[in-house]
N, C-alpha and C. Protein backbone atom coordinates (compact mmCIF):
# COMPACT_ATOMS: atom_id res chain seq x y z
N UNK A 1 14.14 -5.67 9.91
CA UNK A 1 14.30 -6.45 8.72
C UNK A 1 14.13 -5.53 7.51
N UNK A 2 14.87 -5.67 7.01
CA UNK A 2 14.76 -4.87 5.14
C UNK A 2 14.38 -5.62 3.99
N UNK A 3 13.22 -5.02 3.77
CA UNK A 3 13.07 -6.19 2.22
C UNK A 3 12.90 -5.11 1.27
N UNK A 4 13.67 -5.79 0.17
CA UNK A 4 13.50 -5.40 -1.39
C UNK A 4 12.96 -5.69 -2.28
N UNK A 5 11.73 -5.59 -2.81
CA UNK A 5 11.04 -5.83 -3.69
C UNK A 5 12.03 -6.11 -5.27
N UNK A 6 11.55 -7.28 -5.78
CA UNK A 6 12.17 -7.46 -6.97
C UNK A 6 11.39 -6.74 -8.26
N UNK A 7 12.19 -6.82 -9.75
CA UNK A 7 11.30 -6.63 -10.98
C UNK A 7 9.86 -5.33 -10.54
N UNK A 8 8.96 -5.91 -10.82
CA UNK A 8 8.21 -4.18 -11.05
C UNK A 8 6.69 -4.28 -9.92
N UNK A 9 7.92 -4.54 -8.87
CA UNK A 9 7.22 -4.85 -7.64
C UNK A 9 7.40 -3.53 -6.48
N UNK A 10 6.18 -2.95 -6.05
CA UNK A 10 6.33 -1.98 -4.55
C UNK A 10 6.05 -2.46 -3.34
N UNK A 11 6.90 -1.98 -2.54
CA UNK A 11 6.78 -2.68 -1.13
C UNK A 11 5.43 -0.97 -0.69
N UNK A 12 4.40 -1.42 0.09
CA UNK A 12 3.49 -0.34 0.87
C UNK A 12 3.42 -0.40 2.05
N UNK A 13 2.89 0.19 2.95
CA UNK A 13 2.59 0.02 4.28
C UNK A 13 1.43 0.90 4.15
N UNK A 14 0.53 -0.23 4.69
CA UNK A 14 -0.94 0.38 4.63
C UNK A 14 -1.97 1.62 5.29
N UNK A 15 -2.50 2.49 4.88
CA UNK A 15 -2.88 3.69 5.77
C UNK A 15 -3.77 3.24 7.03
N UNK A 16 -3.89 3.95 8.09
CA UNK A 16 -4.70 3.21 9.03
C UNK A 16 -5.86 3.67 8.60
N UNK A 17 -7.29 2.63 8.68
CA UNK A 17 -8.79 3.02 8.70
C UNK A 17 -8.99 4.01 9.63
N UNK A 18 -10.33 4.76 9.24
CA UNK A 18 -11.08 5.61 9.96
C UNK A 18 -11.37 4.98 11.36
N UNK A 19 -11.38 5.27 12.73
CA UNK A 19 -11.83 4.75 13.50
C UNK A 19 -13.28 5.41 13.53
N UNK A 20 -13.50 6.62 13.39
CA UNK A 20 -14.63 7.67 13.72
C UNK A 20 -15.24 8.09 12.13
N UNK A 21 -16.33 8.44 12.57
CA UNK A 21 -16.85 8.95 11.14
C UNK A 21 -16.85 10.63 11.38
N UNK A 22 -17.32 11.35 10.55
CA UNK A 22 -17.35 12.70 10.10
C UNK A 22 -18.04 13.38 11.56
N UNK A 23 -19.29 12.29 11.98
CA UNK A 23 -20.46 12.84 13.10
C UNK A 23 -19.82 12.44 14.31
N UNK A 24 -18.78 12.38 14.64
CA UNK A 24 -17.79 11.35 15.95
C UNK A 24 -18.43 9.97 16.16
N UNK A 25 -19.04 9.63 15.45
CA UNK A 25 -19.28 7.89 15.87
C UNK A 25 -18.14 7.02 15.96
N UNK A 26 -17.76 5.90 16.78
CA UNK A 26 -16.50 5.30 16.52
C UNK A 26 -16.63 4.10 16.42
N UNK A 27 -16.43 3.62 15.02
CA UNK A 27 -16.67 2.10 14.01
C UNK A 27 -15.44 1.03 14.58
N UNK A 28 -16.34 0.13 15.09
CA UNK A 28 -15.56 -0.78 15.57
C UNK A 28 -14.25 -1.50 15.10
N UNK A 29 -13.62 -2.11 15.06
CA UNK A 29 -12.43 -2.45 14.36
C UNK A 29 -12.86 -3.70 13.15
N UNK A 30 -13.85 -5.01 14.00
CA UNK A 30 -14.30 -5.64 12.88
C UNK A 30 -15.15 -4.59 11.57
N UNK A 31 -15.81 -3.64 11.55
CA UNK A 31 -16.56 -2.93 10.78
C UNK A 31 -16.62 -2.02 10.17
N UNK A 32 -14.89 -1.80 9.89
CA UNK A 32 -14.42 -1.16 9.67
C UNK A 32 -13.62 -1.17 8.10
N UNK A 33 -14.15 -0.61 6.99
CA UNK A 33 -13.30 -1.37 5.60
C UNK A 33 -12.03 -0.91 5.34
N UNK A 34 -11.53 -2.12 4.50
CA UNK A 34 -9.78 -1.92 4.45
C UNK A 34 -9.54 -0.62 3.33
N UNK A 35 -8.45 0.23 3.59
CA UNK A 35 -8.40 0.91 3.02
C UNK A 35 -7.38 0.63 1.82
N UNK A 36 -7.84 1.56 1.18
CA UNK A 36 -7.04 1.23 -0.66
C UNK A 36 -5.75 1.81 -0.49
N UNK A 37 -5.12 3.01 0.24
CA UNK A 37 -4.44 4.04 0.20
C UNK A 37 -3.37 3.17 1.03
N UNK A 38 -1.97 3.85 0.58
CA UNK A 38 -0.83 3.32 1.20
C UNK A 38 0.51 4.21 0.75
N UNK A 39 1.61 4.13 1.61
CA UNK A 39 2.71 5.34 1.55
C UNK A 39 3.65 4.12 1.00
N UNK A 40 4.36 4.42 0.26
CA UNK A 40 5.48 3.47 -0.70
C UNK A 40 6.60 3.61 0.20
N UNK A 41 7.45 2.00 0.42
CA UNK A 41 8.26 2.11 1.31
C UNK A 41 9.64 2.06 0.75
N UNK A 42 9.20 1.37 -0.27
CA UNK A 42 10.63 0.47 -1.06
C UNK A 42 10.25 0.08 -2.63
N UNK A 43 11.17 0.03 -3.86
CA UNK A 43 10.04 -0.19 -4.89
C UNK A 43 11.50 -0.86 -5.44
N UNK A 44 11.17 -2.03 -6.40
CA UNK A 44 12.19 -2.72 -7.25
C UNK A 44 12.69 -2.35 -8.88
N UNK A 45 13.33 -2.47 -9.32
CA UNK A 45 14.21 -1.94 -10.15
C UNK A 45 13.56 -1.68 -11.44
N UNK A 46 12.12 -2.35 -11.32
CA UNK A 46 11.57 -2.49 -12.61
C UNK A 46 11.90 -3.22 -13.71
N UNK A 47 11.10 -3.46 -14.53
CA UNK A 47 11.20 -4.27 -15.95
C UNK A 47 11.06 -3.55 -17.71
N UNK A 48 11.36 -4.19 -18.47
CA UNK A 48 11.63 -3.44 -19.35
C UNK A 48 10.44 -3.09 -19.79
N UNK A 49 9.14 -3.94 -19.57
CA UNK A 49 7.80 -3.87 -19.93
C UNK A 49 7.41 -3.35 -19.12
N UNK A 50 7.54 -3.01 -17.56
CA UNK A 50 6.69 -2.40 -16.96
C UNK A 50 7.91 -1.34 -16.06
N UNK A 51 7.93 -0.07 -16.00
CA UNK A 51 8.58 1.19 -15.56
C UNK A 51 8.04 1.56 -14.28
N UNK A 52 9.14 1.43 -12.64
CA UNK A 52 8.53 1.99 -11.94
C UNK A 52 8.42 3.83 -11.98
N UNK A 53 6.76 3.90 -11.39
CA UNK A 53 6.69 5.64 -11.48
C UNK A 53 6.47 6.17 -10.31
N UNK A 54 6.70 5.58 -9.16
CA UNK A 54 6.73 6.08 -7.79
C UNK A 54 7.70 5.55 -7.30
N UNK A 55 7.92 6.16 -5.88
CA UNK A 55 8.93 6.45 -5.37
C UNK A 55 8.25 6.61 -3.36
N UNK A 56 10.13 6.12 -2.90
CA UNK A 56 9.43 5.91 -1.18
C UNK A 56 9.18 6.92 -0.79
N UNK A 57 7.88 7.15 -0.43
CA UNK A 57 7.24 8.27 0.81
C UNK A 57 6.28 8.74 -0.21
N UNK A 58 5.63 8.02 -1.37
CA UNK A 58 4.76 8.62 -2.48
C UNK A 58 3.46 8.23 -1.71
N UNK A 59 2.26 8.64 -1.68
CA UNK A 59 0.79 8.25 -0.80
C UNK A 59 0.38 7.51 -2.38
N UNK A 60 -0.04 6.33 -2.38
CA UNK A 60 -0.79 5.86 -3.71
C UNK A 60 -1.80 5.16 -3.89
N UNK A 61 -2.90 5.28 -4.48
CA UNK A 61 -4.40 4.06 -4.19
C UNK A 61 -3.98 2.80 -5.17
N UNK A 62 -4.39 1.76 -4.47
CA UNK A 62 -4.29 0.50 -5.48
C UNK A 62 -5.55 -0.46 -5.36
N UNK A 63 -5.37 -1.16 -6.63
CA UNK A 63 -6.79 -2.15 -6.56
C UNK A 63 -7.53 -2.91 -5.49
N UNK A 64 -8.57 -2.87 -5.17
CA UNK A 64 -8.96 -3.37 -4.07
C UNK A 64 -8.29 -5.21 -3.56
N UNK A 65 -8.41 -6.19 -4.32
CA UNK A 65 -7.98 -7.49 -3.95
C UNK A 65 -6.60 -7.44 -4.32
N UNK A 66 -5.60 -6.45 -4.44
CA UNK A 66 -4.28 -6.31 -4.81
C UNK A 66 -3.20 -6.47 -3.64
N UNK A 67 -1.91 -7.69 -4.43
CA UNK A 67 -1.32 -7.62 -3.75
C UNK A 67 -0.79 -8.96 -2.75
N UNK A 68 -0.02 -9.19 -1.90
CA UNK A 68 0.28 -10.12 -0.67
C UNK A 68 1.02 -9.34 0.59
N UNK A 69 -0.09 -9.48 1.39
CA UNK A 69 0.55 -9.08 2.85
C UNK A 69 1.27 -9.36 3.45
N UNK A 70 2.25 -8.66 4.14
CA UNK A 70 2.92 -9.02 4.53
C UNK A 70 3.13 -8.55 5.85
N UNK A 71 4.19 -9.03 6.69
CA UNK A 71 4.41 -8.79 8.14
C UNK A 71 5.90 -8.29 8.66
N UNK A 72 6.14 -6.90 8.26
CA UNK A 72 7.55 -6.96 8.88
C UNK A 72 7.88 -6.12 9.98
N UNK A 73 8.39 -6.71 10.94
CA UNK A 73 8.60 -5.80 12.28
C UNK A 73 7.38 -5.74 12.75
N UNK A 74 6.53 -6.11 12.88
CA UNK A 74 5.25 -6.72 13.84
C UNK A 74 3.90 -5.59 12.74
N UNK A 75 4.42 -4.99 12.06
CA UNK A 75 3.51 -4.33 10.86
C UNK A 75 3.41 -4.68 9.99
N UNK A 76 1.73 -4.31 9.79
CA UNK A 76 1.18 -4.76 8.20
C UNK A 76 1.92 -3.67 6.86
N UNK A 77 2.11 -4.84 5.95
CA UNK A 77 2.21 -4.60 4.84
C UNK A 77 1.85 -4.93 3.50
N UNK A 78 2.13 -4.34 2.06
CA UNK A 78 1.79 -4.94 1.27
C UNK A 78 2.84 -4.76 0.22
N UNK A 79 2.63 -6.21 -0.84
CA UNK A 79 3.78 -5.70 -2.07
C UNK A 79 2.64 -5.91 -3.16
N UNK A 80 2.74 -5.29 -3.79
CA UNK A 80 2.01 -5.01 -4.67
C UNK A 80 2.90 -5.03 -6.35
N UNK A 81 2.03 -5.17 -7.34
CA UNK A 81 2.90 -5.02 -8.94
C UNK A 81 2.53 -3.67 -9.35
N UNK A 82 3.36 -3.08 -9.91
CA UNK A 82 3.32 -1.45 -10.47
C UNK A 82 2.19 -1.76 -11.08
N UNK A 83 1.72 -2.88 -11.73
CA UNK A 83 0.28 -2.46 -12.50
C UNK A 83 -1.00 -2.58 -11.65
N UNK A 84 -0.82 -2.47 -10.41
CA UNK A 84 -1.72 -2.58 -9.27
C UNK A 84 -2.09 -1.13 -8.69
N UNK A 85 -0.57 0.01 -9.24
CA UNK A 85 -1.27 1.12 -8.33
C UNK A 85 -1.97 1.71 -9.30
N UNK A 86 -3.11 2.15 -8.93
CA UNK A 86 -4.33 2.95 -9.71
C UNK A 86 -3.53 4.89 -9.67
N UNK A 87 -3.30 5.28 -8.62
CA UNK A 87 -3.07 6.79 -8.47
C UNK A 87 -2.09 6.99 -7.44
N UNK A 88 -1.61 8.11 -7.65
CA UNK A 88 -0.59 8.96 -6.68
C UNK A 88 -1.41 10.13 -6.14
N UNK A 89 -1.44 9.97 -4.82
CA UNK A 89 -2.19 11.26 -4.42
C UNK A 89 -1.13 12.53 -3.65
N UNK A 90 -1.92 13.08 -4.12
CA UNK A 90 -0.59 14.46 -4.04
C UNK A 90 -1.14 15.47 -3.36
């Protein structure tokens, strides 16, 4: 399935959590926190008030309660509003 994000909207797909910590411990799946970070899949055309500034395959952090999940091809996702991503990590 292909979706296109409209106006000054990014489609993400979310990074996977840590399973292990730094010391090899391995954090269960419930206990485990959601991560902020996500690779841009698809991004919409933008608005005159708001300019998209990333692009697909960009790594970017966004606000923690940001966003609506979504489900495509049996994977999590998210769309998010350009004024949601905080950073581009490079």
């Amino acid at each position: 399935m292909t979706v296109k994000p409209l106006a000054d909207r990014v489609l993400v797909k979310n990074d996977k959590a840590e399973t292990k910590t730094a010391s090899g411990i391995i954090i269960p799946e419930a206990a485990q926190e959601k991560t902020q970070t996500a690779t841009v899949v698809s991004v919409g055309p933008g608005t005159e008030e708001e300019k998209i500034t990333v692009k697909a395959g960009d790594r970017i952090m966004y606000d923690k309660y940001a966003g609506t999940q979504v489900k495509i091809d049996g994977e999590d996702h998210l769309i998010l509003k350009m004024a949601d991503i905080i950073a581009v990590i490079e």
